[in-house]
Protein backbone atom coordinates (compact mmCIF):
# COMPACT_ATOMS: atom_id res chain seq x y z
CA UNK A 1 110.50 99.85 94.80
CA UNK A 2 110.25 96.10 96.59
CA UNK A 3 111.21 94.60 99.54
CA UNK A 4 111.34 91.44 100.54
CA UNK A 5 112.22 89.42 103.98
CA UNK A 6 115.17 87.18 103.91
CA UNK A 7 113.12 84.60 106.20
CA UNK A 8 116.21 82.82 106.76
CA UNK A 9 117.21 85.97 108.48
CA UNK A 10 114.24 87.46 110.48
CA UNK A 11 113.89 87.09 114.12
CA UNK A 12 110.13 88.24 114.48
CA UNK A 13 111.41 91.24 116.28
CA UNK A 14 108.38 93.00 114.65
CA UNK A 15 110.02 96.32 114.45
CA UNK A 16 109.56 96.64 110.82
CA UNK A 17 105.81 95.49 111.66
CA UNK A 18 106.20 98.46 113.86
CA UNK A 19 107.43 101.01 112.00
CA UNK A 20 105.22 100.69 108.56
CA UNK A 21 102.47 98.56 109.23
CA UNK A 22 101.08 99.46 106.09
CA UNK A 23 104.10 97.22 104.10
CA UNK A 24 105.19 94.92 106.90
CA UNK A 25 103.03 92.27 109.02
CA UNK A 26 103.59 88.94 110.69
CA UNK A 27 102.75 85.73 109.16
CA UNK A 28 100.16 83.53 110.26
CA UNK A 29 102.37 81.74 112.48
CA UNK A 30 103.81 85.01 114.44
CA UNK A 31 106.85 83.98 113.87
CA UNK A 32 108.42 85.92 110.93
CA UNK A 33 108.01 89.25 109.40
CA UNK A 34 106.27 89.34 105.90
CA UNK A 35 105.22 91.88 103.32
CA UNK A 36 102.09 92.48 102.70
CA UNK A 37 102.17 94.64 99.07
CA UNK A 38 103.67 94.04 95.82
CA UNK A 39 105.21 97.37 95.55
CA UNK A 40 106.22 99.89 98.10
CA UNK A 41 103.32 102.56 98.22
CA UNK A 42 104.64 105.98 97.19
CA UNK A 43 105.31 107.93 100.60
CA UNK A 44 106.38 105.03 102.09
CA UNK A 45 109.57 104.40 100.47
CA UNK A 46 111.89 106.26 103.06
CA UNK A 47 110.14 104.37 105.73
CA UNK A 48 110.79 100.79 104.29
CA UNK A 49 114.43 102.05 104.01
CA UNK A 50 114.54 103.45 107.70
CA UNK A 51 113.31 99.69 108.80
CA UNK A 52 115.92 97.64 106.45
CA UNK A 53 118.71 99.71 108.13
CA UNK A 54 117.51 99.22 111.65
CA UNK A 55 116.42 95.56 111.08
CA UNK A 56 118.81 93.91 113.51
CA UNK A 57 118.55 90.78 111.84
CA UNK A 58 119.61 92.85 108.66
CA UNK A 59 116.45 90.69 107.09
CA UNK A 60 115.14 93.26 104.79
CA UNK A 61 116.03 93.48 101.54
CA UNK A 62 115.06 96.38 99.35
CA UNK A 63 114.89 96.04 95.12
CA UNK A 64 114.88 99.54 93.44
C-alpha cells in the first residue's frame, strides 16, 4: 500500500502529521503535508486509511 498527498489539495492542517507520524510529516517549508516512506509500513495501513478519511482537505490519496 501507498499514499500520496494531492498538494494541490492539502491545507497543512497537520492532522495526518498527527495521527501517523511515522508515514506523514511536513515539508521543509511547513506548509504542506508530505510522506515520508515509499510504502506504508505493515501495521500502519488502517491508520493511513483513518487519516485519508478524516483529511478535511480530502488530500490523501491511498494506492492499494
Amino acid at each position: 500500500m501507498k499514499a500520496k498527498i494531492d498538494e494541490d489539495l492539502c491545507t497543512g492542517c497537520e492532522e495526518c502529521v498527527e495521527a501517523v507520524p511515522d508515514v506523514f510529516e511536513m515539508n521543509d517549508d511547513g506548509e504542506l503535508a508530505q510522506v515520508k516512506v515509499d510504502t506504508i509500513p505493515s501495521g500502519l495501513e488502517d491508520a493511513v486509511r483513518d487519516a485519508a478519511e478524516e483529511c478535511p482537505a480530502e488530500a490523501i490519496v491511498i494506492e492499494d
